[in-house]
Protein backbone atom coordinates (compact mmCIF):
# COMPACT_ATOMS: atom_id res chain seq x y z
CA UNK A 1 6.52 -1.35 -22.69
CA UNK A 2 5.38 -2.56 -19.26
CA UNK A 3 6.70 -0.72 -15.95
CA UNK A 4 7.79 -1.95 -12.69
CA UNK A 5 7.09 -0.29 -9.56
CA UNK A 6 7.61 -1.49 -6.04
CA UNK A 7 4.93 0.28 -3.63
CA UNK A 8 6.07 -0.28 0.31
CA UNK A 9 3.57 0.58 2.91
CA UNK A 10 3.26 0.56 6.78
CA UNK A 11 0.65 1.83 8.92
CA UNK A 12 0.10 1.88 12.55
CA UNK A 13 -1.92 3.25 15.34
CA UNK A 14 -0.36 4.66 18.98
CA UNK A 15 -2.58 2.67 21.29
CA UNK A 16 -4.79 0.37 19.32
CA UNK A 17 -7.11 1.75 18.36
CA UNK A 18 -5.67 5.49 18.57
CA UNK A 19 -3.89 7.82 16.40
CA UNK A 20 -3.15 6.33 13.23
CA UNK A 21 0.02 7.20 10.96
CA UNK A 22 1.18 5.52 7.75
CA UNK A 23 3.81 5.92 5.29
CA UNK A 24 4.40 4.46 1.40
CA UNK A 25 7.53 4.32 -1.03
CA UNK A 26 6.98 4.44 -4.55
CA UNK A 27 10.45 2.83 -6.44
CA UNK A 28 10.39 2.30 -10.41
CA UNK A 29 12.51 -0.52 -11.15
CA UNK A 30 14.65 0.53 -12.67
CA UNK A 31 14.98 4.07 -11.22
CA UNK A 32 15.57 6.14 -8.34
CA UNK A 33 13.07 5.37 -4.92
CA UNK A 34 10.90 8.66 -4.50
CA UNK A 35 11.56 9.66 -0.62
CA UNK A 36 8.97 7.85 1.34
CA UNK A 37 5.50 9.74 2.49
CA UNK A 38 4.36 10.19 5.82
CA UNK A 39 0.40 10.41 6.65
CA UNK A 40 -1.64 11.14 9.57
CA UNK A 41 -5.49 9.00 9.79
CA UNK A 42 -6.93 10.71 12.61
CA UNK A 43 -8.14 7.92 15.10
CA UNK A 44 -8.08 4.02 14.26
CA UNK A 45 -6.83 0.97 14.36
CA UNK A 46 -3.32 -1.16 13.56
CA UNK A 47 -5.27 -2.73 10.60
CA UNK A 48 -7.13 0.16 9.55
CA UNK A 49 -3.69 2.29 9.21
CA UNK A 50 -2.21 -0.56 7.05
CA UNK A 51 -5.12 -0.24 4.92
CA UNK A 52 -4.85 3.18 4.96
CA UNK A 53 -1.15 3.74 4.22
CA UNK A 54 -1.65 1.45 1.00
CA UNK A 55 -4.58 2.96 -0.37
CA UNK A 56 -2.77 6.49 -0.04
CA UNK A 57 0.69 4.54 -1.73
CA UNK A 58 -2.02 3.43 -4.31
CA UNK A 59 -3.69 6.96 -5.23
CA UNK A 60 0.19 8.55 -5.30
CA UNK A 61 1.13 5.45 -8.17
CA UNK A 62 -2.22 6.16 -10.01
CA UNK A 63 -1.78 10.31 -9.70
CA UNK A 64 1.45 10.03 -10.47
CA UNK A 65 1.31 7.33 -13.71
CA UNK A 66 -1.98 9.46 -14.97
CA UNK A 67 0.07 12.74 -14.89
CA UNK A 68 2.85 11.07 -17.20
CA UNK A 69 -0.04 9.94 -19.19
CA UNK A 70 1.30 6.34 -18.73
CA UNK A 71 -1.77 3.83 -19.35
CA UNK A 72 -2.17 2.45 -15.61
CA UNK A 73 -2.47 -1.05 -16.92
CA UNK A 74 1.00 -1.21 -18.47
CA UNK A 75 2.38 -1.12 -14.86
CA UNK A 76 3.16 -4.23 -12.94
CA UNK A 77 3.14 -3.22 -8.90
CA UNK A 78 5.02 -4.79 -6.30
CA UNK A 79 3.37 -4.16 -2.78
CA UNK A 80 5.49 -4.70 0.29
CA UNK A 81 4.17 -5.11 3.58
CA UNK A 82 4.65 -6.62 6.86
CA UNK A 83 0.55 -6.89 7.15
CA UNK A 84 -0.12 -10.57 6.60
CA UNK A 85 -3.51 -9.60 6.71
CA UNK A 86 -3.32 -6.73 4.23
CA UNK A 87 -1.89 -8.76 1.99
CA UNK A 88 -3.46 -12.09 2.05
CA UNK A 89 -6.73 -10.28 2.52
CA UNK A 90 -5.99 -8.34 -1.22
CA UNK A 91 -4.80 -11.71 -2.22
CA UNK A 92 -7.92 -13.24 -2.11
CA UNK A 93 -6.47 -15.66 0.41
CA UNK A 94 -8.01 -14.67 3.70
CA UNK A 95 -11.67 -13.74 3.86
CA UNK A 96 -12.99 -10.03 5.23
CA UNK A 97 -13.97 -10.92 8.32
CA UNK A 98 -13.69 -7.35 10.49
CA UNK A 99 -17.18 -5.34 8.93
CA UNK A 100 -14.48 -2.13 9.51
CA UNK A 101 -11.78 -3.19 7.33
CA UNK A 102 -14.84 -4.67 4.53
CA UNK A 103 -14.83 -0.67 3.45
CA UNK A 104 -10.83 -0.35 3.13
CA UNK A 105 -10.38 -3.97 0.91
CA UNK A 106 -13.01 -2.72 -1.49
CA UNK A 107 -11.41 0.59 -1.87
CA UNK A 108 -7.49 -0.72 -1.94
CA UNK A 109 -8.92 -3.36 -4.57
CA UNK A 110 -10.87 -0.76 -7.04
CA UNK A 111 -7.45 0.65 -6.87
CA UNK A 112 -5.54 -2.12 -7.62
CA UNK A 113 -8.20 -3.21 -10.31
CA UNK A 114 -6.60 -0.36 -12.64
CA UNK A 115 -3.42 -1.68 -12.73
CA UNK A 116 -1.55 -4.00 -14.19
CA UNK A 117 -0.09 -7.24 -12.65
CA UNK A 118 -0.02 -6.76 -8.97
CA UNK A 119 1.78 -8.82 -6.96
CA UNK A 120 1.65 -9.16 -2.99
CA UNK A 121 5.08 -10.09 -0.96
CA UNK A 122 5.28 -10.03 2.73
CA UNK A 123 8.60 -8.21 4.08
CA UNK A 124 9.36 -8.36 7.84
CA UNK A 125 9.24 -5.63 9.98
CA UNK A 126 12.80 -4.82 9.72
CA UNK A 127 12.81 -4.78 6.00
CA UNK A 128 9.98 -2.44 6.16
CA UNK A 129 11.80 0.26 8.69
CA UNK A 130 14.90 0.20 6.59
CA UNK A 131 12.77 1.05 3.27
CA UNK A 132 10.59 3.75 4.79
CA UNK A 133 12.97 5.25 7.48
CA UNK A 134 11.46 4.79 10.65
């Protein structure tokens, strides 16, 4: 039986670059949203905290779907953002071109390589706030 889950994510930096923050959602569909996460980078950039909030969204999911021994590749992912180039970067639809982010899209994609079907959807800002709370 193939899962659903939609994965939001949201990073930012104060000042830009400067301290970075993120947060994720995990939400089966069907099922009850787990309360979102909120993480702390250290210094960096807009971009980089995007990255970063996904990739820690994407080792919760895998964590999580390995500890209910769920095979990682029955799961079809959702991941909401309001990072056009997050998304369309994962996508395959927008080339690398920041040598600082090159590090990020190889580690959100090795994650994303052990799921399922992954699918990439652009939600605006406001969509985003009201999902994670902030």
């Amino acid at each position: 039986m193939t899962r659903r889950v939609v994965l939001t994510f949201d990073g930012g930096s104060i000042g830009n670059p400067g301290q970075a923050y993120g947060s994720f959602r995990l939400a089966p569909v069907p099922g009850k949203p787990f309360p979102p996460e909120r993480v702390q980078f250290g210094h960096g950039t807009n971009n980089q905290a995007e990255y970063r909030a996904l990739i820690s969204g994407l080792e919760a999911l895998l964590s999580l779907l390995k500890t209910e021994g769920t095979d990682t590749r029955s799961v079809n992912v959702e991941l909401r953002g309001d990072s056009r180039l997050v998304l369309n970067q994962l996508a395959g639809e927008w080339k690398v071109k920041n040598p600082e982010l090159r590090g990020l899209h190889r580690e959100a994609g090795s994650l994303i390589d052990q799921l399922g079907q992954v699918k990439f959807l652009y939600q605006p800002r406001s969509r985003i706030v009201r999902v994670l709370g902030h």
